[in-house]
N, C-alpha and C. Protein backbone atom coordinates (compact mmCIF):
# COMPACT_ATOMS: atom_id res chain seq x y z
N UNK A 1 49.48 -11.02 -57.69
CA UNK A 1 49.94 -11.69 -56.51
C UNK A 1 48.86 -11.67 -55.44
N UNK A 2 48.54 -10.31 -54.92
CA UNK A 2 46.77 -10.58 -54.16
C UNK A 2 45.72 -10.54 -55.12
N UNK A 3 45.40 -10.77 -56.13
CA UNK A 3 44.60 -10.67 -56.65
C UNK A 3 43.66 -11.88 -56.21
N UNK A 4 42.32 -11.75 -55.78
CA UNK A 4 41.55 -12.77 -55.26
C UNK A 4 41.11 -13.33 -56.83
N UNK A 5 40.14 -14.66 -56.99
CA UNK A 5 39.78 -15.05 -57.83
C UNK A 5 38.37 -13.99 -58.60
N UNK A 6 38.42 -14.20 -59.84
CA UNK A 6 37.40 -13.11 -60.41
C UNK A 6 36.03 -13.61 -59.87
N UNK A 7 35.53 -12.80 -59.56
CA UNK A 7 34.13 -13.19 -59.48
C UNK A 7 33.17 -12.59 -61.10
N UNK A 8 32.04 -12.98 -61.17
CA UNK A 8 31.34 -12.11 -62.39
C UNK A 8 30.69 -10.62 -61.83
N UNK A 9 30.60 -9.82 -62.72
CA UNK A 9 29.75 -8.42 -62.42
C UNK A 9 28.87 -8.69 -61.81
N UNK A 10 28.77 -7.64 -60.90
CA UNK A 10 27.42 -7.51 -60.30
C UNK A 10 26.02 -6.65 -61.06
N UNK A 11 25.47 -7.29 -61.33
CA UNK A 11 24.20 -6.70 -62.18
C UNK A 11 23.66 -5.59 -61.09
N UNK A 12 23.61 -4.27 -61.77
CA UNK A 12 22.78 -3.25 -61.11
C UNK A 12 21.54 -2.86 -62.05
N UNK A 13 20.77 -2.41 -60.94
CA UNK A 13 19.76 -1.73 -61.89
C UNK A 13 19.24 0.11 -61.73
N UNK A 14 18.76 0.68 -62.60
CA UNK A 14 18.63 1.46 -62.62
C UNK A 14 17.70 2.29 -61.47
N UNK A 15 17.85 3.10 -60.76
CA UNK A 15 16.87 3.66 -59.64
C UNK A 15 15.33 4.00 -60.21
N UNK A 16 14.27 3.25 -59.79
CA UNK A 16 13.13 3.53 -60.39
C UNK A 16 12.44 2.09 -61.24
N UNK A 17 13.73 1.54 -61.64
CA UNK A 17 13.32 0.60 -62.23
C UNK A 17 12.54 -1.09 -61.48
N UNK A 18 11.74 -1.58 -61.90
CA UNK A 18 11.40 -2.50 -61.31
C UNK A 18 12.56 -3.67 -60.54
N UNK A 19 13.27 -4.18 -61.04
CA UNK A 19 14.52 -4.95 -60.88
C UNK A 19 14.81 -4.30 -59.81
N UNK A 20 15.13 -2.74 -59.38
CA UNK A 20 15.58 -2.40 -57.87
C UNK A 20 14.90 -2.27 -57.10
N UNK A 21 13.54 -2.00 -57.69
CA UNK A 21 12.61 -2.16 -56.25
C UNK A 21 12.46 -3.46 -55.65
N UNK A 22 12.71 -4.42 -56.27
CA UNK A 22 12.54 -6.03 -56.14
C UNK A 22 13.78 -6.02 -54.81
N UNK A 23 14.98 -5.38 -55.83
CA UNK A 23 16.21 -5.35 -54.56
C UNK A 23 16.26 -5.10 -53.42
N UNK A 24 15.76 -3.37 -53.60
CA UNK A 24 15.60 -2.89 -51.99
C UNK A 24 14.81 -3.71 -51.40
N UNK A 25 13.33 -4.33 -51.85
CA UNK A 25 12.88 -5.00 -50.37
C UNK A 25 13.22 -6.00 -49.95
N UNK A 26 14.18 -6.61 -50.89
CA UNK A 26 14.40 -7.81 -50.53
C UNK A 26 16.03 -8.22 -49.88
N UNK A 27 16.73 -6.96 -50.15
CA UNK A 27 17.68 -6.33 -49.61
C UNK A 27 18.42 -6.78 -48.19
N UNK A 28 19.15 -7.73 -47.80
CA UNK A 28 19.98 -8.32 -46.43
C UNK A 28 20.92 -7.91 -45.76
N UNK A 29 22.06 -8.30 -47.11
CA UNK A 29 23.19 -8.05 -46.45
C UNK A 29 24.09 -7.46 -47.14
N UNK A 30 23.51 -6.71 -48.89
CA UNK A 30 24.45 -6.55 -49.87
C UNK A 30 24.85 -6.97 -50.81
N UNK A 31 25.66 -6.93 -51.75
CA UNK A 31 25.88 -7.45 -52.79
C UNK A 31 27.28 -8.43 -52.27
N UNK A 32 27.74 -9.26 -52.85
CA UNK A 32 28.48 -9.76 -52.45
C UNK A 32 29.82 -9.21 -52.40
N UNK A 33 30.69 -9.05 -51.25
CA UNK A 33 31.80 -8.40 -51.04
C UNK A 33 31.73 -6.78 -50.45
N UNK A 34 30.35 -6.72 -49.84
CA UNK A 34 29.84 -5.68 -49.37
C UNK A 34 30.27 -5.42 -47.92
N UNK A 35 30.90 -5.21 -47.41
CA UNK A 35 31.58 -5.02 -45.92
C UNK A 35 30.68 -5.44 -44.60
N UNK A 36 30.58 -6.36 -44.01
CA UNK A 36 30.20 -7.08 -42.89
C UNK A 36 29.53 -5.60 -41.80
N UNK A 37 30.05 -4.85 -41.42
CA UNK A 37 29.85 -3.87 -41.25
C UNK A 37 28.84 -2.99 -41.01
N UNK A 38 28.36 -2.90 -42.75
CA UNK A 38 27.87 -1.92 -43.14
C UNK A 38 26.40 -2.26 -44.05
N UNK A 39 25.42 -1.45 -43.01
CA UNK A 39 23.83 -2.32 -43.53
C UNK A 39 24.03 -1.79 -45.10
N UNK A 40 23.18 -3.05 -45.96
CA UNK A 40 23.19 -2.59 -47.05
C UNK A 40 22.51 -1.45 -47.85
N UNK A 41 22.66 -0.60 -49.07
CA UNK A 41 22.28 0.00 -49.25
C UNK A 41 20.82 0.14 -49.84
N UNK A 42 19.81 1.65 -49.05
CA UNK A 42 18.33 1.76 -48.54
C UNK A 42 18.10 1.26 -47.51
N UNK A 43 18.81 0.81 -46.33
CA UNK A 43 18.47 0.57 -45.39
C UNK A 43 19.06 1.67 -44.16
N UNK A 44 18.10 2.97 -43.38
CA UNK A 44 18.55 3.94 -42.71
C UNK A 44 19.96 3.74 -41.99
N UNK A 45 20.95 4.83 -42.33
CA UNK A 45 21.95 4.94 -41.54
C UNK A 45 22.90 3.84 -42.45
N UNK A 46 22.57 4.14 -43.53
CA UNK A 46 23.69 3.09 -44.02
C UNK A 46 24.84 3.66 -44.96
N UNK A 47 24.87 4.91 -45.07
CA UNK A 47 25.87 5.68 -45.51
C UNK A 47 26.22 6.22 -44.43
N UNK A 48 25.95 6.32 -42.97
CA UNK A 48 26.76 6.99 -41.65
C UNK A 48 27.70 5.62 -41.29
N UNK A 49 27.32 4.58 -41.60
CA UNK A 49 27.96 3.17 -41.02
C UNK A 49 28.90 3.27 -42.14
N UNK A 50 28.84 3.39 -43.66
CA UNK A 50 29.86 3.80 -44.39
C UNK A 50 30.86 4.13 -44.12
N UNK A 51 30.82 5.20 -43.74
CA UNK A 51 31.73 6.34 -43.30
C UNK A 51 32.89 6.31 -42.20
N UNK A 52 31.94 5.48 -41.19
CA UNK A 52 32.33 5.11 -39.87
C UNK A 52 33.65 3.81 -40.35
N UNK A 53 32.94 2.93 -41.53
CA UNK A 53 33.69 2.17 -41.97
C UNK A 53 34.76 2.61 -42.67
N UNK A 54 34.55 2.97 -43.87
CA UNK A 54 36.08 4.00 -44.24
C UNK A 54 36.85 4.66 -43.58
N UNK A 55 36.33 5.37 -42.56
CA UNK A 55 37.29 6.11 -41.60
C UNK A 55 38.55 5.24 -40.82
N UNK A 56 38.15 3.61 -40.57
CA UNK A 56 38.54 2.72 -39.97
C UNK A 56 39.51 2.07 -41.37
N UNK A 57 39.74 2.93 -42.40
CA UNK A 57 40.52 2.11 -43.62
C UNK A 57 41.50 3.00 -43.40
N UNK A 58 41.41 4.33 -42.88
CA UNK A 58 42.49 5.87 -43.12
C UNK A 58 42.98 5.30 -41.92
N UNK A 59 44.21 6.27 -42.21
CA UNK A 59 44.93 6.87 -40.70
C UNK A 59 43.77 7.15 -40.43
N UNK A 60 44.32 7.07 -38.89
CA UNK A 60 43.74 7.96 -37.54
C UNK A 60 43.52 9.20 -37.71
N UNK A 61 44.38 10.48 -37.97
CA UNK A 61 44.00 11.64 -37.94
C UNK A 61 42.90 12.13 -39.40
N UNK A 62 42.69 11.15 -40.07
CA UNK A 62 41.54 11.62 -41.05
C UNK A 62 40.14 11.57 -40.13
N UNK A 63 40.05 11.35 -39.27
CA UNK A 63 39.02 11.66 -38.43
C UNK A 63 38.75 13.33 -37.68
N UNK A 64 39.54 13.87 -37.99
CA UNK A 64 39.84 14.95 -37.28
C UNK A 64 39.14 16.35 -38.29
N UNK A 65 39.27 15.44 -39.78
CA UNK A 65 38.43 16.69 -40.96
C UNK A 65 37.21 16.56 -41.16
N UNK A 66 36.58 16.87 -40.74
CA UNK A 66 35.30 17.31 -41.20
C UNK A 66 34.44 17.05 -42.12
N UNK A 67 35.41 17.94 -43.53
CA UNK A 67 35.00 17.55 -44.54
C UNK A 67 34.58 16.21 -45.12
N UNK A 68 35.23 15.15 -44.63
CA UNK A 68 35.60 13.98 -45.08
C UNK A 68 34.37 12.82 -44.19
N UNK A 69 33.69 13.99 -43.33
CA UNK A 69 31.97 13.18 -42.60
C UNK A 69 31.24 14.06 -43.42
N UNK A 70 31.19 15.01 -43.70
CA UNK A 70 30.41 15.94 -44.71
C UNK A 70 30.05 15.12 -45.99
N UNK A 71 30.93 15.06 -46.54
CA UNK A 71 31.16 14.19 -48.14
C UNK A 71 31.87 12.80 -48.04
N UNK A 72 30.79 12.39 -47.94
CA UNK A 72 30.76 10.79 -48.04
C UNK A 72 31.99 9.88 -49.35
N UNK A 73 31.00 10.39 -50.45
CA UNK A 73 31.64 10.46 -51.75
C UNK A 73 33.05 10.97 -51.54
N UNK A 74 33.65 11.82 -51.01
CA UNK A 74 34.94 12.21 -51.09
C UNK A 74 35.97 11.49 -50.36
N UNK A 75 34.90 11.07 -49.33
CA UNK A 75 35.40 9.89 -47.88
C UNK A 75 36.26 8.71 -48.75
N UNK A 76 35.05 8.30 -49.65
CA UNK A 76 35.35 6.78 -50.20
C UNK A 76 36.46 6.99 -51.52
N UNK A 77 36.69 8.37 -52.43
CA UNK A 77 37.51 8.13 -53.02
C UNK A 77 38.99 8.63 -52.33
N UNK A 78 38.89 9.36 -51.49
CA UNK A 78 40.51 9.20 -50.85
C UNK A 78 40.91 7.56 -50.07
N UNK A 79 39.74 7.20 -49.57
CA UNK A 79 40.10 5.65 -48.93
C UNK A 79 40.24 4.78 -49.69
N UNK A 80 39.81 4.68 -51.49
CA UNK A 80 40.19 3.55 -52.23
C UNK A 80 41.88 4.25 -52.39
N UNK A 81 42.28 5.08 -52.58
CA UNK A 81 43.31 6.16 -53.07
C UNK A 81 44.31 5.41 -51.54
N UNK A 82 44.01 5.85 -50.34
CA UNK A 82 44.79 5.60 -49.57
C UNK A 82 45.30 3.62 -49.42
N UNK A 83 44.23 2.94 -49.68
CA UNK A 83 43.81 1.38 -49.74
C UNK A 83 45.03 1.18 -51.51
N UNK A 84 44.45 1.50 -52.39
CA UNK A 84 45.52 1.16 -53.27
C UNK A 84 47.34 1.74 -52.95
N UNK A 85 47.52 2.38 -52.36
CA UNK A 85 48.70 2.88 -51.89
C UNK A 85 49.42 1.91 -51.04
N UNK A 86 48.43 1.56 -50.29
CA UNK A 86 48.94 0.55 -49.00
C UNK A 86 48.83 -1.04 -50.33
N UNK A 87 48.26 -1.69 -51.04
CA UNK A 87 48.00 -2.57 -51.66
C UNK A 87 49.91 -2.68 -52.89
N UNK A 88 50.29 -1.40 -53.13
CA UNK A 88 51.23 -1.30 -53.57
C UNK A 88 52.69 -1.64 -52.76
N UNK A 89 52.71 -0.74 -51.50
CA UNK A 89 53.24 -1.23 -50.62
C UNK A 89 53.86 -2.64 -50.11
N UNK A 90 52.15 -3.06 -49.93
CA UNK A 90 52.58 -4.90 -50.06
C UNK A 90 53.19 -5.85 -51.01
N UNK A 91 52.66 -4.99 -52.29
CA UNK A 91 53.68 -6.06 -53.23
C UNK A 91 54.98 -5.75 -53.32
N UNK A 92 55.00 -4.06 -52.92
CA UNK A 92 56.70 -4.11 -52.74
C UNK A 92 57.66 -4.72 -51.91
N UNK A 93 56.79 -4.88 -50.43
CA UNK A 93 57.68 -5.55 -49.75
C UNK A 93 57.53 -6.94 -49.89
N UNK A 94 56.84 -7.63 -50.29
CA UNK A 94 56.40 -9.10 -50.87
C UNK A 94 57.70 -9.01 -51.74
N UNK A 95 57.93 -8.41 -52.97
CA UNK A 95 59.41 -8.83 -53.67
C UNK A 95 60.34 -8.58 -53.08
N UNK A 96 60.57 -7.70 -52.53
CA UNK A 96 61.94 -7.16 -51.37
C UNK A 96 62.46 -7.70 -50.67
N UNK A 97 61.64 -8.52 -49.76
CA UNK A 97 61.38 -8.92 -48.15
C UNK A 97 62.62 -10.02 -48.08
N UNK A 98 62.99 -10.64 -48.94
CA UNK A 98 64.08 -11.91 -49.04
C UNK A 98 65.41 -11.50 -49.35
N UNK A 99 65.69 -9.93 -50.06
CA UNK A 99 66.90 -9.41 -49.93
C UNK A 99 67.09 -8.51 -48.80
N UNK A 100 66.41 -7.80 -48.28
CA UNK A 100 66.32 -6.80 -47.41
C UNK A 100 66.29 -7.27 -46.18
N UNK A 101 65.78 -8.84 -45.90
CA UNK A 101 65.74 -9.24 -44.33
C UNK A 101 66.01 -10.32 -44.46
N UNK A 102 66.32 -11.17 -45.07
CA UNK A 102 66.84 -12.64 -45.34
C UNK A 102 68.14 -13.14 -44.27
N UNK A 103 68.95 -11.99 -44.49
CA UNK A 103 70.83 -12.22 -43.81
C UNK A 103 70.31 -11.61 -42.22
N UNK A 104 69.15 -10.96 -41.63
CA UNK A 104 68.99 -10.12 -40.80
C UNK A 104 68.21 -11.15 -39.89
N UNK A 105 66.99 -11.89 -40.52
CA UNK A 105 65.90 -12.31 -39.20
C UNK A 105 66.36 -13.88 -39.51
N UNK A 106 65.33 -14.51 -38.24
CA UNK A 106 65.98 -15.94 -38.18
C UNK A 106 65.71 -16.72 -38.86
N UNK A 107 65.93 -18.08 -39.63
CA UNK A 107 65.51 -19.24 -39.86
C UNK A 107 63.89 -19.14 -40.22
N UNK A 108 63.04 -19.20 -40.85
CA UNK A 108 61.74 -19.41 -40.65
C UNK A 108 61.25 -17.89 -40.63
N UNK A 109 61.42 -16.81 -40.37
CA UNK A 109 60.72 -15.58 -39.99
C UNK A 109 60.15 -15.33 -41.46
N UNK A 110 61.64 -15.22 -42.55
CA UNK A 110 61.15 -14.65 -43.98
C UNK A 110 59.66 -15.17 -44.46
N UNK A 111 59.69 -16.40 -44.51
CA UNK A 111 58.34 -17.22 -44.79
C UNK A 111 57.21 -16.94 -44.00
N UNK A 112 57.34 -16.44 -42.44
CA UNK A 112 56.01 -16.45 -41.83
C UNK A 112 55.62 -14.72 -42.69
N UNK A 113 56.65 -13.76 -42.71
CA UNK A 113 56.98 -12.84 -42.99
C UNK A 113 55.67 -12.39 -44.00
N UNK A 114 55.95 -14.04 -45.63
CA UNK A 114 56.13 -13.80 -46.86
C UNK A 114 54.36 -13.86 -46.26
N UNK A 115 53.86 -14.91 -45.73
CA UNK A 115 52.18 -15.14 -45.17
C UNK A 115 51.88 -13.76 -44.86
N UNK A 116 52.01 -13.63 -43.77
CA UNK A 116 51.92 -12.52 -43.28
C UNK A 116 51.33 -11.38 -44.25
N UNK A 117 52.24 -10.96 -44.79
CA UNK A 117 51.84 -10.21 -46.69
C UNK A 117 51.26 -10.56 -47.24
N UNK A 118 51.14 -11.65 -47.56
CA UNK A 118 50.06 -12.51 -48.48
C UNK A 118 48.57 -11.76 -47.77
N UNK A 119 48.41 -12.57 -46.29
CA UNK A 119 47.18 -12.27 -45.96
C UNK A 119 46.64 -10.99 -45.53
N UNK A 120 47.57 -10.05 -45.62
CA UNK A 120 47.31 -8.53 -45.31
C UNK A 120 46.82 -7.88 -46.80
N UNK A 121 47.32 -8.63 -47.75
CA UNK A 121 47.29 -8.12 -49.35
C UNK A 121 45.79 -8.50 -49.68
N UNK A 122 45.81 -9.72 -49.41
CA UNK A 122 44.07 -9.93 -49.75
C UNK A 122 42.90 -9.05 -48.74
N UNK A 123 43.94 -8.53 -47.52
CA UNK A 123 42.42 -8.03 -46.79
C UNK A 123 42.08 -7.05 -47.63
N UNK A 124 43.11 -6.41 -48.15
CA UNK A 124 43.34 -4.82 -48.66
C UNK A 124 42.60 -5.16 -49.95
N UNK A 125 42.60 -6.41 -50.84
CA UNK A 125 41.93 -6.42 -52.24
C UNK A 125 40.46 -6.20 -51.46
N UNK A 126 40.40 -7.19 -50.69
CA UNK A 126 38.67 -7.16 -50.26
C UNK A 126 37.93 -5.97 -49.98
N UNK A 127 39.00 -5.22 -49.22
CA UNK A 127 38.51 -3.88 -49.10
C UNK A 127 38.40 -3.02 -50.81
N UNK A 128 39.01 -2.99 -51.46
CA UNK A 128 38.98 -2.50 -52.81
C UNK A 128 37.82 -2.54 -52.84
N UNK A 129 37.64 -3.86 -53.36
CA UNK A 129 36.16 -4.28 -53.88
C UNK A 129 34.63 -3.42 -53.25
N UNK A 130 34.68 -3.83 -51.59
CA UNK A 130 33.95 -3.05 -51.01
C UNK A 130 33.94 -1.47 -51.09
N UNK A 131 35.21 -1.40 -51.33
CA UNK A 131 34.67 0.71 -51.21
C UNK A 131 34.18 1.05 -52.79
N UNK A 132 34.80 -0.35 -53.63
CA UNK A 132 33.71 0.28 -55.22
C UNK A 132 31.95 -0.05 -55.15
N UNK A 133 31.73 -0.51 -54.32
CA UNK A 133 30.47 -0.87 -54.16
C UNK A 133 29.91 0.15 -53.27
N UNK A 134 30.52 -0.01 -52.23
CA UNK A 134 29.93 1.71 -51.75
C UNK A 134 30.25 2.58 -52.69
N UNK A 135 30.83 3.47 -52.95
CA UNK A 135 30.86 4.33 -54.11
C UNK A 135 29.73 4.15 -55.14
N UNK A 136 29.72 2.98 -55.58
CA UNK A 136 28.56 2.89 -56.59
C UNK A 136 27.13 2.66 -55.69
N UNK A 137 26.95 2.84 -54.68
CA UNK A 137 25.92 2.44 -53.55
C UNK A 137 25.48 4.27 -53.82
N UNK A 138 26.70 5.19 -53.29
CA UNK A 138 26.52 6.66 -53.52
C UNK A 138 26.02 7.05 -54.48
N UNK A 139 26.75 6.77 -55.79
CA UNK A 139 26.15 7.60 -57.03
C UNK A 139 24.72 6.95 -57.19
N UNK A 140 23.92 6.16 -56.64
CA UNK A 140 22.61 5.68 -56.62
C UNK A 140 22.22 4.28 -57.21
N UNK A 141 23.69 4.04 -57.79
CA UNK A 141 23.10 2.45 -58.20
C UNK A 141 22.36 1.42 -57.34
N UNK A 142 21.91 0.16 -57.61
CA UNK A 142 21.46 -0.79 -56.23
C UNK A 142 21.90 -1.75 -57.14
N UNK A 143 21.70 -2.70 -56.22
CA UNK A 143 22.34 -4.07 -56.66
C UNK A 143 21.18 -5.30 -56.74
N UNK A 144 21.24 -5.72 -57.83
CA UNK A 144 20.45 -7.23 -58.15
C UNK A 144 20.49 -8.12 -57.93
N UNK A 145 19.81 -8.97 -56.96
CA UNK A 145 20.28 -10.24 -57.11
C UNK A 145 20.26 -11.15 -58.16
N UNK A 146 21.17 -11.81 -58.53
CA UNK A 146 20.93 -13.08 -59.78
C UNK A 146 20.14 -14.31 -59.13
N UNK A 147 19.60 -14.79 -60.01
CA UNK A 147 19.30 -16.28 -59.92
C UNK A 147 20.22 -16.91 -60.39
């Protein structure tokens, strides 16, 4: 139901290898679906802008641990963890939403309602996408551009 259209893999290459050095210098804005945000990865301060970014995916009080600016890596797998939770959410109330509030709100609401969900569901896929790319940005992969 949010599922955006497939795109193809993103070709990575190995750290060291020629293909990523080509990347890093030539390096903009990311691989595609890389968070607006957040400079791409090898470019300074781009795992603190990470962070800053995931933090902005949690509740509010996940700012308050520590741990979770410490370990980056740990940052991004509780925020895909918290992001798929909320992604579930939406499709629940996406099937629900027409028995549960149908007899309750007015004329027209259910439908702006049903949008509404729709376009909150795709922000949340987009974000998916992006925190697997950071994540794989962490464990050291880089990203290729295709021709």
């Amino acid at each position: 139901m949010f599922d955006q259209p497939v795109r193809p893999p993103v070709r990575s290459a190995l750290p060291g290898s020629p293909g990523a050095r080509t990347a890093a210098a030539r390096a903009k804005g990311g691989p595609p679906g890389w968070p607006d945000r957040v400079p791409p990865p090898g470019v300074r301060g781009w795992e603190q802008a990470a962070v800053t970014w995931l933090l902005d995916l949690c509740p509010p009080d996940y700012r308050g641990h520590a741990v979770l600016r410490r370990h980056p890596a740990a940052l991004a797998w509780l925020a895909d963890q918290h992001v798929e939770a909320q992604v579930e959410a939406m499709r629940a109330a996406y099937r629900t939403v027409r028995v549960d509030l149908g007899e309750i709100l007015p004329a027209g609401t259910v439908d702006a309602l049903l949008v509404c969900l729709e376009h909150e569901g795709l922000r949340l896929r987009s974000a998916q996408r992006a925190i697997a790319l950071i994540r794989e940005s962490m464990d050291g992969r880089l990203f290729v551009e295709r021709l």
